[in-house]
PDB file of N, CA and C in Angstrom:
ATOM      1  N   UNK A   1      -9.068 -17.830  15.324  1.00  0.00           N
ATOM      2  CA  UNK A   1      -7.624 -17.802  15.308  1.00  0.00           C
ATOM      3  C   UNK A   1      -7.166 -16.557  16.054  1.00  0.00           C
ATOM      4  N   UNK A   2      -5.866 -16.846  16.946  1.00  0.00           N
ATOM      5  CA  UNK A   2      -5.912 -15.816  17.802  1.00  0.00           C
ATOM      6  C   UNK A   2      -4.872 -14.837  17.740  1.00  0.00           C
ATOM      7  N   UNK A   3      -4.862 -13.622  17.901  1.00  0.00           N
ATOM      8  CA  UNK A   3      -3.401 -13.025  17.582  1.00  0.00           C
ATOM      9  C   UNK A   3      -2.001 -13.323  17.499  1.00  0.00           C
ATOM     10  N   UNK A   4      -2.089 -14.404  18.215  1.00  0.00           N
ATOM     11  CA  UNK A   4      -0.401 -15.140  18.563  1.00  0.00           C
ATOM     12  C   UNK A   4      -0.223 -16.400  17.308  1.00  0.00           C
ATOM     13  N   UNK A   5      -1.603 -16.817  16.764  1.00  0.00           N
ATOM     14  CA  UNK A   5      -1.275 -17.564  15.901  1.00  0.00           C
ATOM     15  C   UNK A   5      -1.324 -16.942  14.566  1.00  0.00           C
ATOM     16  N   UNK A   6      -1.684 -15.753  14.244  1.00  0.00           N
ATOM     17  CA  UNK A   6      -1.628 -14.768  12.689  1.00  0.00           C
ATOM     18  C   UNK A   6      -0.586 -14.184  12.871  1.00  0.00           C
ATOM     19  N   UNK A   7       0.010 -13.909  14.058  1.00  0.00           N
ATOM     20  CA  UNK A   7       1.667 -13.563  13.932  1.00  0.00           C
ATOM     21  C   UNK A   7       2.626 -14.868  13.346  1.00  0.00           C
ATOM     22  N   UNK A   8       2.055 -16.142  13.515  1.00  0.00           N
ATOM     23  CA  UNK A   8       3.387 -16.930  13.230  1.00  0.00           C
ATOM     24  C   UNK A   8       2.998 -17.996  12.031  1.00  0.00           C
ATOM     25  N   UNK A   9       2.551 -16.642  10.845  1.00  0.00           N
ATOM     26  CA  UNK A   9       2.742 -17.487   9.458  1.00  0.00           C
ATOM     27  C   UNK A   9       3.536 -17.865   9.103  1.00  0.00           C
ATOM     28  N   UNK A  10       3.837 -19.288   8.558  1.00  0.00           N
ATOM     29  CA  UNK A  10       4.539 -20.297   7.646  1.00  0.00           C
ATOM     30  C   UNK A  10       5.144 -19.318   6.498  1.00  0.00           C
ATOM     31  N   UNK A  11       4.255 -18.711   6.126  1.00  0.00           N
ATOM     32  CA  UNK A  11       5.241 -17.487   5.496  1.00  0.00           C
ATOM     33  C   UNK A  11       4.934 -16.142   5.691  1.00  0.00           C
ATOM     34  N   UNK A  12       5.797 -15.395   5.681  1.00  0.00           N
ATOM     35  CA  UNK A  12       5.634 -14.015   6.776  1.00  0.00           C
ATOM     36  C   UNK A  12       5.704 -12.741   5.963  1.00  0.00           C
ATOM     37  N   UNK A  13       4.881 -13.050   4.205  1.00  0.00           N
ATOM     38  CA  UNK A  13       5.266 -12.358   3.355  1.00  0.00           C
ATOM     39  C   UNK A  13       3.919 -11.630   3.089  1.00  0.00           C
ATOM     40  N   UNK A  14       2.343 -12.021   3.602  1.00  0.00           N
ATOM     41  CA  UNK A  14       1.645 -11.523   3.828  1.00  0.00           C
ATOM     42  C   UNK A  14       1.184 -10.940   4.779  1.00  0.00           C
ATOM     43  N   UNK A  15       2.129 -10.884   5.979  1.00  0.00           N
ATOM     44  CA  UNK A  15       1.941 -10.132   6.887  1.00  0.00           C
ATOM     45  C   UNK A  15       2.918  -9.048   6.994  1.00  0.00           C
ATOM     46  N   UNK A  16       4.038  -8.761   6.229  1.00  0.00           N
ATOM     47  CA  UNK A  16       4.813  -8.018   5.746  1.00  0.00           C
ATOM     48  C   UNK A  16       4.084  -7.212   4.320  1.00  0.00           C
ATOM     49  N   UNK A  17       3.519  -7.453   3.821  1.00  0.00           N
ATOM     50  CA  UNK A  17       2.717  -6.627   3.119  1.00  0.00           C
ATOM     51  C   UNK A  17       1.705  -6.099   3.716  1.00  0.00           C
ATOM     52  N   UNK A  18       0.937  -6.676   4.777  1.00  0.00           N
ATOM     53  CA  UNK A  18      -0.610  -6.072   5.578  1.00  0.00           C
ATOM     54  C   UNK A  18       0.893  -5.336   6.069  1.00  0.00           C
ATOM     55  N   UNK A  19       2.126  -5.295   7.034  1.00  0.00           N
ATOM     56  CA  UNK A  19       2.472  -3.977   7.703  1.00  0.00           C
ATOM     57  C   UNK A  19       2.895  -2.902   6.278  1.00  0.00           C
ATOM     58  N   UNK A  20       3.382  -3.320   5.454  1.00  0.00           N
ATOM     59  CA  UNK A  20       3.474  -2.433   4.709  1.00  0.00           C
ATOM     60  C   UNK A  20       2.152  -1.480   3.912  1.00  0.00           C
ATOM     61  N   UNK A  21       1.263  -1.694   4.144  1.00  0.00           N
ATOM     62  CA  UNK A  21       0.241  -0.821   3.125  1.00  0.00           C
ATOM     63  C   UNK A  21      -0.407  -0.269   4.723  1.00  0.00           C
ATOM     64  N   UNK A  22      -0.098  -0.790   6.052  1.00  0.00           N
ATOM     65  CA  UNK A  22      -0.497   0.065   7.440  1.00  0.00           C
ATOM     66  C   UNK A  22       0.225   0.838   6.923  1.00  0.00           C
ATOM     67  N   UNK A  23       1.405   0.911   7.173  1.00  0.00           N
ATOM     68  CA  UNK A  23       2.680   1.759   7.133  1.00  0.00           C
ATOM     69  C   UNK A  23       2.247   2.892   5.702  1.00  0.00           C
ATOM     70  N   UNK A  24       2.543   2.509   5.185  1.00  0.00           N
ATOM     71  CA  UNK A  24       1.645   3.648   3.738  1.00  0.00           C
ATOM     72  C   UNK A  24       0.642   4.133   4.060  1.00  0.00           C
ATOM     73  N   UNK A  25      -0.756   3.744   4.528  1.00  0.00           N
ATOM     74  CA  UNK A  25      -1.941   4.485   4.461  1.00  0.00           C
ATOM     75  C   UNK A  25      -1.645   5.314   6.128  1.00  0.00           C
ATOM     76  N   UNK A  26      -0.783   4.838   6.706  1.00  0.00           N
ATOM     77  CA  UNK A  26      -0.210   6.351   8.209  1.00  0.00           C
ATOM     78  C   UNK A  26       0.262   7.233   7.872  1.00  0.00           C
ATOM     79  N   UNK A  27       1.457   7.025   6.941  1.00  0.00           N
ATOM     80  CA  UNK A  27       2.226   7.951   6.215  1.00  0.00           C
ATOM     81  C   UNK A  27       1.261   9.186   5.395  1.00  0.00           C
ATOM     82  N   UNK A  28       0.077   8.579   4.426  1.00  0.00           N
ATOM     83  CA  UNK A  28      -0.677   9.396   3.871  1.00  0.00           C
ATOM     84  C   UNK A  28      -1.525  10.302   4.773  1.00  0.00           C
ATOM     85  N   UNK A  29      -1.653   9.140   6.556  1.00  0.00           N
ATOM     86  CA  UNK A  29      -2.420  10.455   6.667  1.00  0.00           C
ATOM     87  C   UNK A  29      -1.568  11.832   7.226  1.00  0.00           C
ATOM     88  N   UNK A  30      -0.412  11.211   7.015  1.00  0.00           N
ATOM     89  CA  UNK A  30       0.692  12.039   7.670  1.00  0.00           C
ATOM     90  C   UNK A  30       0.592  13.800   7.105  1.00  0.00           C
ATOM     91  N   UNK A  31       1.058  13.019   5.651  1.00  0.00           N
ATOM     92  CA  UNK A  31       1.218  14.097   4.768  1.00  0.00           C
ATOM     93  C   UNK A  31       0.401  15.162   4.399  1.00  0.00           C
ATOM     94  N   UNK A  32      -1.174  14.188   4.732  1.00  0.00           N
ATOM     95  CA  UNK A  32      -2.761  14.841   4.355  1.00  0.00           C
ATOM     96  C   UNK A  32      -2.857  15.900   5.624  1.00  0.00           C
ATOM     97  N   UNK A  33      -2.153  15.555   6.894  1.00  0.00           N
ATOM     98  CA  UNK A  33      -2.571  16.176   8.115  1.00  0.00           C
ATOM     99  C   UNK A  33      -1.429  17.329   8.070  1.00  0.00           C
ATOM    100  N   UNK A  34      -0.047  17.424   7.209  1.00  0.00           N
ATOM    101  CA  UNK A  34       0.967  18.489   7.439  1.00  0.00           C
ATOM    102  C   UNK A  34       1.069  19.546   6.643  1.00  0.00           C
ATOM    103  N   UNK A  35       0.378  19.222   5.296  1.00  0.00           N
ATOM    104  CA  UNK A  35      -0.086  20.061   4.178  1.00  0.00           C
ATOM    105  C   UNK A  35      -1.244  20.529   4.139  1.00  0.00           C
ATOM    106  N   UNK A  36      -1.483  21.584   3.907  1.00  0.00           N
ATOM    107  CA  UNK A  36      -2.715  22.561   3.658  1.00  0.00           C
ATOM    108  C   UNK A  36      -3.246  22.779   2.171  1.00  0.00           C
ATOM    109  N   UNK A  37      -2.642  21.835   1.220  1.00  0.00           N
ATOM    110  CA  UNK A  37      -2.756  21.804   0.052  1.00  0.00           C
ATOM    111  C   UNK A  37      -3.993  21.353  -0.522  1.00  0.00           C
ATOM    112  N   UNK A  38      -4.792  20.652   0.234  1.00  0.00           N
ATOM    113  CA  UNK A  38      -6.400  20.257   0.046  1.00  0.00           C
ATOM    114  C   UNK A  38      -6.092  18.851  -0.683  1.00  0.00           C
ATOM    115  N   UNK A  39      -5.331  18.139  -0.451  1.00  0.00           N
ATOM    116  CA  UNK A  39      -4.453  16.816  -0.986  1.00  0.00           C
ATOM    117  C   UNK A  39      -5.889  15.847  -0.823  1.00  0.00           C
ATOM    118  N   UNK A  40      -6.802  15.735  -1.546  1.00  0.00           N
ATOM    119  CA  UNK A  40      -7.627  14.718  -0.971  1.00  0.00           C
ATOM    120  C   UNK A  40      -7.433  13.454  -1.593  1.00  0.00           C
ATOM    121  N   UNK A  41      -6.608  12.949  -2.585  1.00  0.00           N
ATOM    122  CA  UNK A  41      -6.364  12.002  -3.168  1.00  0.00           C
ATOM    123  C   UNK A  41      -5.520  11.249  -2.514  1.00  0.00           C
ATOM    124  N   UNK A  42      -4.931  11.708  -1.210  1.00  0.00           N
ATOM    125  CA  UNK A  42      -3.659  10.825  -0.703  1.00  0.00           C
ATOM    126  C   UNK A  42      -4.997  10.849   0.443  1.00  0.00           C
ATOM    127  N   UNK A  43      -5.289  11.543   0.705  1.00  0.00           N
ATOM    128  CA  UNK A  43      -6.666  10.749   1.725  1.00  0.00           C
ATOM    129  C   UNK A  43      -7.137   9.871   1.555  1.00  0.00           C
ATOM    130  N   UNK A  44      -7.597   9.573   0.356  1.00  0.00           N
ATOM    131  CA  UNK A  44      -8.449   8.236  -0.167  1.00  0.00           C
ATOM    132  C   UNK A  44      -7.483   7.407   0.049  1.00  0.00           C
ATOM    133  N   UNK A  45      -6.208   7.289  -0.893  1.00  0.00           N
ATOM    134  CA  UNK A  45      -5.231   6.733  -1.289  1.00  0.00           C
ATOM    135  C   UNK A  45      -4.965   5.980   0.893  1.00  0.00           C
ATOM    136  N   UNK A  46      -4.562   7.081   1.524  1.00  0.00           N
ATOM    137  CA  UNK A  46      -4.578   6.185   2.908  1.00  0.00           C
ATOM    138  C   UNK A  46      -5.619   5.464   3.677  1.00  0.00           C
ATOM    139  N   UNK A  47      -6.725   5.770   2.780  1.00  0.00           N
ATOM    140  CA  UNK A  47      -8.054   4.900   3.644  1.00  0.00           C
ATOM    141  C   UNK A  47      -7.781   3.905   3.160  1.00  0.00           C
ATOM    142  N   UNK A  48      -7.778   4.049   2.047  1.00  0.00           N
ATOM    143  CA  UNK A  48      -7.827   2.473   0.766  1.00  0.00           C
ATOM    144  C   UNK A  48      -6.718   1.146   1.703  1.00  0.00           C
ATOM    145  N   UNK A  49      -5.383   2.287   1.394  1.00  0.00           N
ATOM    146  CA  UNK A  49      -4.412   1.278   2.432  1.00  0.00           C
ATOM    147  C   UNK A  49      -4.474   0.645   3.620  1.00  0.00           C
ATOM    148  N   UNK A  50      -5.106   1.401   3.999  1.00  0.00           N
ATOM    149  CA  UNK A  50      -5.316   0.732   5.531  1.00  0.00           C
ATOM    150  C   UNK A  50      -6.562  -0.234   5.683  1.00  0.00           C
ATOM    151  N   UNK A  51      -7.946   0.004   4.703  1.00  0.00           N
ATOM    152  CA  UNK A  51      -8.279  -1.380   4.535  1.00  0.00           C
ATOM    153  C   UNK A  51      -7.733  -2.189   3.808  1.00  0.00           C
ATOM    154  N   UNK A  52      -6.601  -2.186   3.125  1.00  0.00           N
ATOM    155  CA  UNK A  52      -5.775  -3.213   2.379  1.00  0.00           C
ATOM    156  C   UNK A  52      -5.246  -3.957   3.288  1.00  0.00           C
ATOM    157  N   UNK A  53      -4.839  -3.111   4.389  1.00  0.00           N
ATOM    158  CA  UNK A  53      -3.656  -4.051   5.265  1.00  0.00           C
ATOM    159  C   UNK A  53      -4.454  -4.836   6.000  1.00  0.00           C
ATOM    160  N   UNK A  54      -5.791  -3.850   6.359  1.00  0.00           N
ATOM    161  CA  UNK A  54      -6.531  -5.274   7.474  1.00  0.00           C
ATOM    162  C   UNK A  54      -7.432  -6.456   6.663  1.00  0.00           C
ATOM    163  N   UNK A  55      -7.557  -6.335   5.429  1.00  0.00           N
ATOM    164  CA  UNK A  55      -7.915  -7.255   4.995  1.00  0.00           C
ATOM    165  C   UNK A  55      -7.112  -8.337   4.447  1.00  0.00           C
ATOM    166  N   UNK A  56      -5.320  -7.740   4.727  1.00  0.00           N
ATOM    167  CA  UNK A  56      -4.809  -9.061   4.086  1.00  0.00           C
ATOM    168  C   UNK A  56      -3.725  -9.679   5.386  1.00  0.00           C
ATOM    169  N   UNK A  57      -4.528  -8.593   6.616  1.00  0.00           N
ATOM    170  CA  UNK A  57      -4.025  -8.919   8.450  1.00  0.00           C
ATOM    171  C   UNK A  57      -5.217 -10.378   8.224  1.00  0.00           C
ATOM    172  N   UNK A  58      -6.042 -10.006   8.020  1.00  0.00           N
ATOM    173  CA  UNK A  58      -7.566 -10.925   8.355  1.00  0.00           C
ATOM    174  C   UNK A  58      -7.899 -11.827   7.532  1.00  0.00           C
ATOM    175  N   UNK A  59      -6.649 -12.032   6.086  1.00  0.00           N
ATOM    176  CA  UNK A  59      -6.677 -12.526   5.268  1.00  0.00           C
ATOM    177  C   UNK A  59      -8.115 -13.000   4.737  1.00  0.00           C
ATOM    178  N   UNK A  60      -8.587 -11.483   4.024  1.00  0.00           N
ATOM    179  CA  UNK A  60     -10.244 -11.904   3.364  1.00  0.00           C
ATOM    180  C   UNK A  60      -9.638 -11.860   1.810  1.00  0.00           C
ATOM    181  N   UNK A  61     -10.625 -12.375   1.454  1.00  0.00           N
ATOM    182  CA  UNK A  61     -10.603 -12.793   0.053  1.00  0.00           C
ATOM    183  C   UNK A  61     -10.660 -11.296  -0.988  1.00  0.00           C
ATOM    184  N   UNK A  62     -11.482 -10.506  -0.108  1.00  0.00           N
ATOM    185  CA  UNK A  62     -11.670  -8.949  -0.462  1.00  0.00           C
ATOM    186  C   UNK A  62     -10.368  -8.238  -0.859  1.00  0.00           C
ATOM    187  N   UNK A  63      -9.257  -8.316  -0.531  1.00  0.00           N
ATOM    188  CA  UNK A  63      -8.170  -7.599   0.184  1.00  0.00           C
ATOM    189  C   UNK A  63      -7.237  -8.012  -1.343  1.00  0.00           C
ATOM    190  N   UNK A  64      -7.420  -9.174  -2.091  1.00  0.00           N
ATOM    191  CA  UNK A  64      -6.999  -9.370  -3.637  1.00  0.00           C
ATOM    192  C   UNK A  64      -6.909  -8.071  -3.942  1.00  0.00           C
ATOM    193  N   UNK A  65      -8.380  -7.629  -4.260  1.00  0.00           N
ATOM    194  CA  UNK A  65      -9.072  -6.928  -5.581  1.00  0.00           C
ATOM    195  C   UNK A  65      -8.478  -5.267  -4.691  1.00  0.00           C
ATOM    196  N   UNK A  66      -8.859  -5.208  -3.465  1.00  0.00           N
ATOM    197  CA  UNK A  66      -8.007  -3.780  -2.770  1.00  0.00           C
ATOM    198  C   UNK A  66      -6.559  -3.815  -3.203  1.00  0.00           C
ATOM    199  N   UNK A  67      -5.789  -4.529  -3.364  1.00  0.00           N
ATOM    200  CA  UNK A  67      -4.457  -4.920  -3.256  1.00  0.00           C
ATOM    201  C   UNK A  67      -3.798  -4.184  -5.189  1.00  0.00           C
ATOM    202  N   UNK A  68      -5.360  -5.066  -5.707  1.00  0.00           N
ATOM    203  CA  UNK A  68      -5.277  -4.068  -7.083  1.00  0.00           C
ATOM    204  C   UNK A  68      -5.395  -2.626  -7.376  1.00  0.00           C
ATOM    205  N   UNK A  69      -6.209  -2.386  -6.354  1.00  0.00           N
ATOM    206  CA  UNK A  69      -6.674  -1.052  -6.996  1.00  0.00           C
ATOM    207  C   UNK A  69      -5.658  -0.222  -5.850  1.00  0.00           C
ATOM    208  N   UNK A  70      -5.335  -0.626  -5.099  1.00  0.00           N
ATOM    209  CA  UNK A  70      -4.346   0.574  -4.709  1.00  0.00           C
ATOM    210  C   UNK A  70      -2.949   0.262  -5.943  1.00  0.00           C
ATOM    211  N   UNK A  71      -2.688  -0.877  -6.388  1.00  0.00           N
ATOM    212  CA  UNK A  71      -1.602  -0.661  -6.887  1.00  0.00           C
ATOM    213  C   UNK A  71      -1.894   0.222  -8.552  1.00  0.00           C
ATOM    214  N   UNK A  72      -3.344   0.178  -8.944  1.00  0.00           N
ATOM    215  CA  UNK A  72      -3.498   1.276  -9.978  1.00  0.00           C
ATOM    216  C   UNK A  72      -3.506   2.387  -9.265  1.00  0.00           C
ATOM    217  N   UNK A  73      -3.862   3.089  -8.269  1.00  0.00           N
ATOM    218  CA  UNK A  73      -3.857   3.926  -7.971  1.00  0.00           C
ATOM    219  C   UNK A  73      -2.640   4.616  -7.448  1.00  0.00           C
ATOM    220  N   UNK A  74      -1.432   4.194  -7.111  1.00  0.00           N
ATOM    221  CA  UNK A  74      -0.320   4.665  -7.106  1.00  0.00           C
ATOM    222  C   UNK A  74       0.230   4.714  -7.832  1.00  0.00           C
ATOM    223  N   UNK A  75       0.317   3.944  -9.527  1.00  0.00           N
ATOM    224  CA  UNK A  75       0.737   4.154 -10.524  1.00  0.00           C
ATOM    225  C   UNK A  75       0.501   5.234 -10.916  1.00  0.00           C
ATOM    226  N   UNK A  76      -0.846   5.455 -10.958  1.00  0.00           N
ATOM    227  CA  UNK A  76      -1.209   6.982 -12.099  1.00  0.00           C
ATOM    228  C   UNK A  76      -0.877   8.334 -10.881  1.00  0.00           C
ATOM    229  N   UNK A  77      -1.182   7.962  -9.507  1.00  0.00           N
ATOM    230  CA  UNK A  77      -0.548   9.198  -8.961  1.00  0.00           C
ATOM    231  C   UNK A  77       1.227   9.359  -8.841  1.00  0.00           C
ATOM    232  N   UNK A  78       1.891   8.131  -8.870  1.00  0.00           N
ATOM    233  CA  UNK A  78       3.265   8.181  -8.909  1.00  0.00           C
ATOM    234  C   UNK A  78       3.390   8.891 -10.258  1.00  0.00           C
ATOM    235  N   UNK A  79       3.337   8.560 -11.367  1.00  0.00           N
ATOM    236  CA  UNK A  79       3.646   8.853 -12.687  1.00  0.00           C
ATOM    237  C   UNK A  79       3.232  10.502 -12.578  1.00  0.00           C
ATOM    238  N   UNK A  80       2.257  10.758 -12.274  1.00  0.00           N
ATOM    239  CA  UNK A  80       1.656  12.104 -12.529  1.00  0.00           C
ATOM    240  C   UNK A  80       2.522  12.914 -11.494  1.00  0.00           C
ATOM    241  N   UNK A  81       2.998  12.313 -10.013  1.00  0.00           N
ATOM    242  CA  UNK A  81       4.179  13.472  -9.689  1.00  0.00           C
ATOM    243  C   UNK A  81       5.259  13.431  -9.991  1.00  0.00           C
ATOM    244  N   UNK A  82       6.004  12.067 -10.868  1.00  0.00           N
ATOM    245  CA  UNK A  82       7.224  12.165 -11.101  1.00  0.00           C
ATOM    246  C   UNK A  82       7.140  13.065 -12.480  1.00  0.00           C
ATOM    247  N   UNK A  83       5.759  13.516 -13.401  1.00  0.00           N
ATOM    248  CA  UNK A  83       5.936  14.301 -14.302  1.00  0.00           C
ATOM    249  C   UNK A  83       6.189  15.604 -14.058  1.00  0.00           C
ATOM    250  N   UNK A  84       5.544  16.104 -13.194  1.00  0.00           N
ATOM    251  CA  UNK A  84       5.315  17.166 -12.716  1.00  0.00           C
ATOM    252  C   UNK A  84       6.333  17.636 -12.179  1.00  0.00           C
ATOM    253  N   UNK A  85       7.424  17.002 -11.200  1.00  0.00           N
ATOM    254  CA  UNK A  85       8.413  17.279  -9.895  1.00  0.00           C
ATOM    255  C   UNK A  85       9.689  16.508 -10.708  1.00  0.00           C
ATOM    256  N   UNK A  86       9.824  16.105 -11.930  1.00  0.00           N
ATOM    257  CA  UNK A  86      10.751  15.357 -11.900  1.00  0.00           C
ATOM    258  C   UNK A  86      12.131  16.452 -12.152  1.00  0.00           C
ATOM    259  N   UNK A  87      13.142  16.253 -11.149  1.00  0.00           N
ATOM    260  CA  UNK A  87      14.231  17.195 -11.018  1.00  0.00           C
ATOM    261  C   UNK A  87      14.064  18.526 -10.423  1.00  0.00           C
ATOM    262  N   UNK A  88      13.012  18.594  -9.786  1.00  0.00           N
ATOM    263  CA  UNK A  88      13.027  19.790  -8.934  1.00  0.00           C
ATOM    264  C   UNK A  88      13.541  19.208  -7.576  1.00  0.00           C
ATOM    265  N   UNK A  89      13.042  17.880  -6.813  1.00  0.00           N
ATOM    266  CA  UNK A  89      13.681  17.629  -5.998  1.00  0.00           C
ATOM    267  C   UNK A  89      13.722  16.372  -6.091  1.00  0.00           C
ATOM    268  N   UNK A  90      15.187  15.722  -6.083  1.00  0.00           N
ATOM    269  CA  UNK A  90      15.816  14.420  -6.478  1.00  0.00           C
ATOM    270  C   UNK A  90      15.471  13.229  -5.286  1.00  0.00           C
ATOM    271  N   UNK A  91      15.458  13.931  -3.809  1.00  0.00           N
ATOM    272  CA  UNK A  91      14.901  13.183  -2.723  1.00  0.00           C
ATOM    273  C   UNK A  91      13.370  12.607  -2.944  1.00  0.00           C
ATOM    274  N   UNK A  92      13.024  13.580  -3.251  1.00  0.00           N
ATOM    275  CA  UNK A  92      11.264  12.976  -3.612  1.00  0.00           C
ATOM    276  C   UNK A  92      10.568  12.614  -4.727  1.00  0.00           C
ATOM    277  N   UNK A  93      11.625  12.040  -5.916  1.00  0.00           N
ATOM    278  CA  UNK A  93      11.694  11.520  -6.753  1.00  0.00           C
ATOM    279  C   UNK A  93      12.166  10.058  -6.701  1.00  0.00           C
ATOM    280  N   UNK A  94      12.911   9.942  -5.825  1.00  0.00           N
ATOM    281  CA  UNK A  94      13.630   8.515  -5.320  1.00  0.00           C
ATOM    282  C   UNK A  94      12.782   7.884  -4.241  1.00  0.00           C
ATOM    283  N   UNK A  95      11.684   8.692  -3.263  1.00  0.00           N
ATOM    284  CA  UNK A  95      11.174   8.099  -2.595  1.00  0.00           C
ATOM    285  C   UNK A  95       9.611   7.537  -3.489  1.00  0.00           C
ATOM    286  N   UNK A  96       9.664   8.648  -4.418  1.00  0.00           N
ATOM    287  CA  UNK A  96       8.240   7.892  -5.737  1.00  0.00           C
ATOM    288  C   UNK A  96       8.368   6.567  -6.287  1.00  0.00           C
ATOM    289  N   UNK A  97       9.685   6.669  -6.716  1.00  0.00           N
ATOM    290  CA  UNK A  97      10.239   5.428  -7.459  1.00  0.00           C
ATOM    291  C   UNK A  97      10.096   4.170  -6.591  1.00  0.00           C
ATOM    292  N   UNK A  98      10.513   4.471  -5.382  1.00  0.00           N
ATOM    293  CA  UNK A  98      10.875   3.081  -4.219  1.00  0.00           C
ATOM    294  C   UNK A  98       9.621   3.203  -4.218  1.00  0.00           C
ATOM    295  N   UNK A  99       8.681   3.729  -3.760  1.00  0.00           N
ATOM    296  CA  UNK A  99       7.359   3.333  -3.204  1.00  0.00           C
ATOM    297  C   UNK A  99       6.424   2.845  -4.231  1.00  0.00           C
ATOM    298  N   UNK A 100       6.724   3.145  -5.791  1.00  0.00           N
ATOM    299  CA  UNK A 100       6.194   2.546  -6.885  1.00  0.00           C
ATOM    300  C   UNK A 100       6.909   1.171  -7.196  1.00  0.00           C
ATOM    301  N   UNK A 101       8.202   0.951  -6.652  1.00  0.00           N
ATOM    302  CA  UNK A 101       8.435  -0.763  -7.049  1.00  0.00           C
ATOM    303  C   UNK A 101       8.096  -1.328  -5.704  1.00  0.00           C
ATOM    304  N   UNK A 102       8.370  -0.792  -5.083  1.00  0.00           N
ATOM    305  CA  UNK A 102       7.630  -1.435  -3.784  1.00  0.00           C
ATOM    306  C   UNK A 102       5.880  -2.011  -3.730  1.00  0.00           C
ATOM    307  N   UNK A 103       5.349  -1.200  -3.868  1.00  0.00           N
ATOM    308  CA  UNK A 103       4.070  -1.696  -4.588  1.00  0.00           C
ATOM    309  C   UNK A 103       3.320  -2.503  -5.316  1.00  0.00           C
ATOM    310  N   UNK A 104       4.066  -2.298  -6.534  1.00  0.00           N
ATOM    311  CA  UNK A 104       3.918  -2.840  -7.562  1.00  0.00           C
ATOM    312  C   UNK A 104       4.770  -4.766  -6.984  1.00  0.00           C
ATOM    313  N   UNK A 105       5.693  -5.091  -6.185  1.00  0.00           N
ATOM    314  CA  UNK A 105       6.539  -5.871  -5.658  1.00  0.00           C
ATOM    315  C   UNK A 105       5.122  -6.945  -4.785  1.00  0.00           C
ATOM    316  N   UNK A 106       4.625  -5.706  -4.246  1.00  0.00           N
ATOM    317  CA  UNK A 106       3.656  -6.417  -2.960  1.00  0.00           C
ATOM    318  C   UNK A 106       2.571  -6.973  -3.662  1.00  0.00           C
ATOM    319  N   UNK A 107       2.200  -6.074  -4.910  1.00  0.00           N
ATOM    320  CA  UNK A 107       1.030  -6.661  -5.549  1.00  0.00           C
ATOM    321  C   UNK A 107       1.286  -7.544  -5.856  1.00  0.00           C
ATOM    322  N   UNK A 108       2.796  -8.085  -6.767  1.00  0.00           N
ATOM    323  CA  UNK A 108       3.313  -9.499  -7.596  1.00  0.00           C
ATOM    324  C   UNK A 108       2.699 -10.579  -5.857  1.00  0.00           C
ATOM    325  N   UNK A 109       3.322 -10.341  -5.295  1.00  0.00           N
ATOM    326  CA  UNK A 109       3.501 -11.009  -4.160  1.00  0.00           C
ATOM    327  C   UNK A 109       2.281 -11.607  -4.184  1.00  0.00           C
ATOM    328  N   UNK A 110       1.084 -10.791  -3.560  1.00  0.00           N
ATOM    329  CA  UNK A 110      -0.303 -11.271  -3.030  1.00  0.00           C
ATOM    330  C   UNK A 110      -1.048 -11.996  -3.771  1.00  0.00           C
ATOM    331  N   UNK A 111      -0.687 -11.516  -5.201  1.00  0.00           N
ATOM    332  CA  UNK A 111      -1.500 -12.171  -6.302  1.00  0.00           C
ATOM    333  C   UNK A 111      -1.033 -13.507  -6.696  1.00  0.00           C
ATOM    334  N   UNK A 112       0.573 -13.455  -6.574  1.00  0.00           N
ATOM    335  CA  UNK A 112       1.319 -14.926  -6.270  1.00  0.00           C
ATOM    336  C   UNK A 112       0.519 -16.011  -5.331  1.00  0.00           C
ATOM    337  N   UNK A 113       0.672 -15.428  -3.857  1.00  0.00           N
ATOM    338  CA  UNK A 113      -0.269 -16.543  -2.919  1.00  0.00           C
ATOM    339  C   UNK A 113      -1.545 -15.756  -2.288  1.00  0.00           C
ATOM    340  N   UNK A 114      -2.620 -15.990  -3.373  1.00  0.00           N
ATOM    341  CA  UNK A 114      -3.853 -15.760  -3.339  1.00  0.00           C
ATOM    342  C   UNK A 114      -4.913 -16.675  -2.472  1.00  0.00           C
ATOM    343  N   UNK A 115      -3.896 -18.161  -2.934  1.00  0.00           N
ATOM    344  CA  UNK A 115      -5.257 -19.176  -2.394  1.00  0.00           C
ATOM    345  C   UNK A 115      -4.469 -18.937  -0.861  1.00  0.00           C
ATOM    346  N   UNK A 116      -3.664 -18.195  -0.421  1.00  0.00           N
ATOM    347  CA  UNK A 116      -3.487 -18.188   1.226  1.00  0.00           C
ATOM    348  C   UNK A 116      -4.645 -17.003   1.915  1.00  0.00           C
ATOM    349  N   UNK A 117      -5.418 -16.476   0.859  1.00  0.00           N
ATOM    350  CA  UNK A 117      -6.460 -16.129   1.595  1.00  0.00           C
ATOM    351  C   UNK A 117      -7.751 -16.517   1.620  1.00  0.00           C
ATOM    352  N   UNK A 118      -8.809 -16.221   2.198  1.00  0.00           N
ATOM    353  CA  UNK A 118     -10.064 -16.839   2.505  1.00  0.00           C
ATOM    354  C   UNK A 118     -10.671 -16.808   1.076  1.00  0.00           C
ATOM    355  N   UNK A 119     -11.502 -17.649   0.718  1.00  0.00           N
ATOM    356  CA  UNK A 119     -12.561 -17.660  -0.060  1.00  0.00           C
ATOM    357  C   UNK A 119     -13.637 -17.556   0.273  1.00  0.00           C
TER     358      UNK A 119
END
């Protein structure tokens, strides 16, 4: 199947989630590459994503169970900075929140249409 035909899914809600967890695991390495903070958990956290996205670009059957564990894994790191930061800065408290229902949104999603990936 060739690039021109995985662009024009019947529904365009798993390929809107593979750009969204690209888009997240760039961002992480964004943050990992601008901070000197020794952040290695958003390192993982952007590897993880970015094989999330190509496995649910390539729609493997693998890309379920990734799809889970990044969405535990942004839970307990969302929760743990909104404890920590909550009201020191209101901007990066609102971008925790969106990126935790967002997530949590994509996971409902994938796990919704599962049998649209490979077995």
């Amino acid at each position: 199947m060739g690039l021109k035909a995985k662009l024009k899914f019947e529904d365009g809600g798993i390929l809107t989630a593979s750009v969204f967890y690209a888009v997240v695991g760039v961002i992480c390495f964004v943050v990992l590459a601008i901070t000197d903070l020794g952040l290695i958990h958003i390192g993982l956290l952007g590897v993880i994503s970015l094989a999330t996205a190509y496995g649910l670009f390539r729609r493997r059957s693998w890309a379920l169970w990734s799809v889970f564990a990044v969405a535990i894994m942004v839970t307990v790191f969302d929760a743990s900075m909104l404890y920590f930061i909550m009201g020191s800065d209101v901007l990066v408290d609102m971008a925790m929140v969106a990126y935790l229902i967002s997530t949590w949104i994509f996971t409902v999603y994938v796990a919704a249409k599962r049998k649209k990936l490979e077995f």
